[in-house]
C-alpha atoms as a PDB file:
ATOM      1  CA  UNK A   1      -4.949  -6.107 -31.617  1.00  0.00           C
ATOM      2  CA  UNK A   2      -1.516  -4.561 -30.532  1.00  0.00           C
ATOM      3  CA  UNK A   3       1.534  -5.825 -30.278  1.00  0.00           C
ATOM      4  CA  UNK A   4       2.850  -5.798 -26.589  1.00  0.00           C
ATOM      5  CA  UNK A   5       6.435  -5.522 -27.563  1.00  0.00           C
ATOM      6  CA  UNK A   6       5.485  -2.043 -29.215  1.00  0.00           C
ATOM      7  CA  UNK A   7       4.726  -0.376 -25.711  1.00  0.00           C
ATOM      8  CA  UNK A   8       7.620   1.222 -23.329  1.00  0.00           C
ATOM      9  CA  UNK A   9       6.008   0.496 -20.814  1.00  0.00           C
ATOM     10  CA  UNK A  10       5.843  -2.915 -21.155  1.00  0.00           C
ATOM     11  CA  UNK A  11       9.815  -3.275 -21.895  1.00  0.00           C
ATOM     12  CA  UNK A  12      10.028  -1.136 -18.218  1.00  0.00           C
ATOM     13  CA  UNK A  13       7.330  -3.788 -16.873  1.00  0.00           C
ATOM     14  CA  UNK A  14       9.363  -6.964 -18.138  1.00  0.00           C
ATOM     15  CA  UNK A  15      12.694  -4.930 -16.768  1.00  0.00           C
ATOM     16  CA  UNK A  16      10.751  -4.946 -13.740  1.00  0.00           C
ATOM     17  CA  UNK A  17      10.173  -8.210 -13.602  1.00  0.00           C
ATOM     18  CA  UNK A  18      13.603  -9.855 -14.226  1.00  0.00           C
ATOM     19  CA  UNK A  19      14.894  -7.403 -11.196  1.00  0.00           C
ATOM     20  CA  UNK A  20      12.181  -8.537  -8.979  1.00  0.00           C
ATOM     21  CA  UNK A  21      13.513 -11.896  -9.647  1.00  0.00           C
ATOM     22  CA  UNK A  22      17.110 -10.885  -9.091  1.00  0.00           C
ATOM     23  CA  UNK A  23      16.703  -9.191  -6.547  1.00  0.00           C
ATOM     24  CA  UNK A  24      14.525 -11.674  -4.284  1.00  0.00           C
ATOM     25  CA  UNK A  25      17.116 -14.719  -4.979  1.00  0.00           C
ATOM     26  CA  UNK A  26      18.906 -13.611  -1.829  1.00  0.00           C
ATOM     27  CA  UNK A  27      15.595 -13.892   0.344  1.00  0.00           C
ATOM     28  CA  UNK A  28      16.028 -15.938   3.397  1.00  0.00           C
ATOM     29  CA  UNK A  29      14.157 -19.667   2.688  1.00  0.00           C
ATOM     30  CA  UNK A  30      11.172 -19.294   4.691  1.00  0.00           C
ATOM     31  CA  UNK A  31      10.091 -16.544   2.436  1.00  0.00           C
ATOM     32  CA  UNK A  32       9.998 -18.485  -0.601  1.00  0.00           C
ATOM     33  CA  UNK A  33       6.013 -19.009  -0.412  1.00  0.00           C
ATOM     34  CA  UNK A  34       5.727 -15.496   1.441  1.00  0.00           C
ATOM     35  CA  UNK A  35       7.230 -11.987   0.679  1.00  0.00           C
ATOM     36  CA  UNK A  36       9.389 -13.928  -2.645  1.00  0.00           C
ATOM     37  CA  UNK A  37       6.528 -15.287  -3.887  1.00  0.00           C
ATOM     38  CA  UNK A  38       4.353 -12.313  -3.338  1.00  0.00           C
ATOM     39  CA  UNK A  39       6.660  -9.892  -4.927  1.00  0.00           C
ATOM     40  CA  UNK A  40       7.687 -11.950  -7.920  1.00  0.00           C
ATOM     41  CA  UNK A  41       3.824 -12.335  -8.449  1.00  0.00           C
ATOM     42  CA  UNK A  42       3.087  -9.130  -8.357  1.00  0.00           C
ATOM     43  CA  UNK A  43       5.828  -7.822 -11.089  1.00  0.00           C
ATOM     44  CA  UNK A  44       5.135 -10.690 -13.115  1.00  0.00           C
ATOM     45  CA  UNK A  45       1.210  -9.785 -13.538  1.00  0.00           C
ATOM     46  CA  UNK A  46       2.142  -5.863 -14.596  1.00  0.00           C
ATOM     47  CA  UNK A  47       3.600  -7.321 -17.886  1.00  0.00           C
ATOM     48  CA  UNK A  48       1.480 -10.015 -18.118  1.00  0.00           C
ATOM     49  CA  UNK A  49      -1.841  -8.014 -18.039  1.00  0.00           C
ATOM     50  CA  UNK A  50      -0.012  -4.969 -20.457  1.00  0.00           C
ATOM     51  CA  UNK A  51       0.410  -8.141 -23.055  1.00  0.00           C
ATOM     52  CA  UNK A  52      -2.780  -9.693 -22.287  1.00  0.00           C
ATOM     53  CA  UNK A  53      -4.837  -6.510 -22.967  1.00  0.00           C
ATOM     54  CA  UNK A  54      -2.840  -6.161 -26.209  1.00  0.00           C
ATOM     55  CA  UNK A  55      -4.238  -9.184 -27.212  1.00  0.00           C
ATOM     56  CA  UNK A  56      -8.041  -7.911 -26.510  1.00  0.00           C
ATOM     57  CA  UNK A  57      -9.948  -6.181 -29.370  1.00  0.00           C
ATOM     58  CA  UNK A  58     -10.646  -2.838 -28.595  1.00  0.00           C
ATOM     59  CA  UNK A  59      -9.850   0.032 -26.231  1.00  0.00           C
ATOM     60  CA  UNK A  60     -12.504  -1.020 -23.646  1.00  0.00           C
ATOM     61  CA  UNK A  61     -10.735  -4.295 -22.879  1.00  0.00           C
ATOM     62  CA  UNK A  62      -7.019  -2.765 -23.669  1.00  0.00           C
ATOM     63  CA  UNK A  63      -7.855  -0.182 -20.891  1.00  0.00           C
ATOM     64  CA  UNK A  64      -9.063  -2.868 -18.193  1.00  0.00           C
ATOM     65  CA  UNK A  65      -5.970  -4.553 -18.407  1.00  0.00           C
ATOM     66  CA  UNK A  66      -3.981  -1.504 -18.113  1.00  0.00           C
ATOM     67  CA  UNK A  67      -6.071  -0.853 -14.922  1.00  0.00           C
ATOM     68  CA  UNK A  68      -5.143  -4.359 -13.263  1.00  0.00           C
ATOM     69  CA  UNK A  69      -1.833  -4.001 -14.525  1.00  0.00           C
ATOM     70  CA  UNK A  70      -1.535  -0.459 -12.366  1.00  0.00           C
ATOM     71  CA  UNK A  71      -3.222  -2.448  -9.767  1.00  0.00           C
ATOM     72  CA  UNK A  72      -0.469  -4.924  -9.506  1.00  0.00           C
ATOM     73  CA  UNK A  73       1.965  -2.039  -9.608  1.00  0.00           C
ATOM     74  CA  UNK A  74       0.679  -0.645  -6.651  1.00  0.00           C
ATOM     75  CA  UNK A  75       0.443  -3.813  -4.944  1.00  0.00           C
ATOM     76  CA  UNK A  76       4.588  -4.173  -6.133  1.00  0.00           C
ATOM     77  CA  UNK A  77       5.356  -0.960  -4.347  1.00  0.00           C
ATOM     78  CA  UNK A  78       3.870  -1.639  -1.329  1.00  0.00           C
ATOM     79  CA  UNK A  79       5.648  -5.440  -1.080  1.00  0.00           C
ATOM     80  CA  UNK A  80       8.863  -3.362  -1.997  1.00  0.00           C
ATOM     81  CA  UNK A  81       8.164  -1.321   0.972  1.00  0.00           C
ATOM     82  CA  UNK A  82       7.435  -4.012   3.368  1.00  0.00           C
ATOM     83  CA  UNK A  83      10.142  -6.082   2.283  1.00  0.00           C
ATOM     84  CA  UNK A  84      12.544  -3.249   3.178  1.00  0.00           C
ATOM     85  CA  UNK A  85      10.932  -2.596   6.349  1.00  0.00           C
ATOM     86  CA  UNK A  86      11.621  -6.217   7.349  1.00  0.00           C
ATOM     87  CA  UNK A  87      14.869  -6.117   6.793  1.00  0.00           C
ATOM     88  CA  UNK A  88      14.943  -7.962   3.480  1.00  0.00           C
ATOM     89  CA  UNK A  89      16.361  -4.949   1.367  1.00  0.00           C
ATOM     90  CA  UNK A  90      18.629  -2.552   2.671  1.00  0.00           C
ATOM     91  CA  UNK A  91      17.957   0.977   0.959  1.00  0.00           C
ATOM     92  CA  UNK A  92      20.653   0.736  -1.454  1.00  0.00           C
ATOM     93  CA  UNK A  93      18.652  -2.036  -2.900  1.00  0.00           C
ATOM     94  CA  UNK A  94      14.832  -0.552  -2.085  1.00  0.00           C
ATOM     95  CA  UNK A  95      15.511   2.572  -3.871  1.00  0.00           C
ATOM     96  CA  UNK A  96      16.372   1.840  -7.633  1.00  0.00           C
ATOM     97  CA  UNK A  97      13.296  -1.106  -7.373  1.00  0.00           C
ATOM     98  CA  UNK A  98      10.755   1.497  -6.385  1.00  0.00           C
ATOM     99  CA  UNK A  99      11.534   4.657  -8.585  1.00  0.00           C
ATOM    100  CA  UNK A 100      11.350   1.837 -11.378  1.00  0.00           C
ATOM    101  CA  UNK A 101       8.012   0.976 -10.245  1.00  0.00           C
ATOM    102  CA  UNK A 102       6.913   4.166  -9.775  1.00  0.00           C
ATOM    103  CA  UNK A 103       7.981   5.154 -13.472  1.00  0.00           C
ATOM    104  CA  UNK A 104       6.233   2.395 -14.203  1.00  0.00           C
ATOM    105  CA  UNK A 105       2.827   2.945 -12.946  1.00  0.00           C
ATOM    106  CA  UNK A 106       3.012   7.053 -14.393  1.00  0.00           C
ATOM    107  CA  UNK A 107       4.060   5.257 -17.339  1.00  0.00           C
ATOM    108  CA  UNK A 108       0.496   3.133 -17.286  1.00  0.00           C
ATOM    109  CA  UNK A 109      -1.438   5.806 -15.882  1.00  0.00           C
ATOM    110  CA  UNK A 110      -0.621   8.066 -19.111  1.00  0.00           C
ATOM    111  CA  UNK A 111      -0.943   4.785 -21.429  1.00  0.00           C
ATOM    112  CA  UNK A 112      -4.968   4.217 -19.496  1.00  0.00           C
ATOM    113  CA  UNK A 113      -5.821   8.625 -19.927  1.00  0.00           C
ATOM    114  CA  UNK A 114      -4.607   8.054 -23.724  1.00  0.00           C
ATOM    115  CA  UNK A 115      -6.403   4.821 -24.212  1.00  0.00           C
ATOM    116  CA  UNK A 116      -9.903   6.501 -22.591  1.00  0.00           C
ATOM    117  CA  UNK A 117      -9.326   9.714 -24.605  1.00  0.00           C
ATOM    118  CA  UNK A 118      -9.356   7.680 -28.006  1.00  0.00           C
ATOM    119  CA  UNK A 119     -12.035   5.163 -26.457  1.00  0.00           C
ATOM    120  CA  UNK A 120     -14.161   8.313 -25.813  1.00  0.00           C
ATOM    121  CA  UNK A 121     -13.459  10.209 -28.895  1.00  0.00           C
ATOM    122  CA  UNK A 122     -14.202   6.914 -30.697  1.00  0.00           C
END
């Protein structure tokens, strides 16, 4: 069992997550249940699943979580990306939110190679 609050990446995740919520406050009203919901999901599940996995014994588990959590990530930059495209963040605030999430999922994606490598070597 690991402690989540060791990892990086999950202190980049849960950064993630508190400007996902920032940054969707501002969303027009109808979107509460749509693109806010959605993207505040979405960020919300990448730390979630980097914690829950933590909590897993062994690197099996650990690295399934990491996987979803990635999964999530991808599904995050994507509702970034369609959020901008409707008009619900102008560049200035697009930009910083998906270079974090893209450090964030190279961040996993070395985290899931290291956790098969010592699964493997075992």
């Amino acid at each position: 069992m690991k402690d989540f609050r060791d990892l990086q990446v999950w202190h980049k995740a849960h950064l993630l997550v508190l400007a996902s919520y920032r940054s969707t406050g501002g969303f027009p009203k109808q979107e509460v249940y749509g693109m806010t919901s959605q993207i505040r999901r979405c960020a919300a599940s990448i730390a979630a699943n980097i914690a829950e996995g933590c909590g897993k014994r062994g690197n099996g588990e650990f690295q399934r979580y990491l996987n979803i959590a990635a999964g999530s990530a991808s599904e995050l930059e994507y509702h970034f990306l369609l959020a901008r495209d409707l008009n619900l963040f102008d560049d200035a605030s697009y930009m910083p939110l998906n270079n974090a999430v893209i450090e964030v999922k190279r961040m996993l994606a070395s985290l899931i190679r290291k956790v098969e490598t010592e699964r493997l070597a075992g």
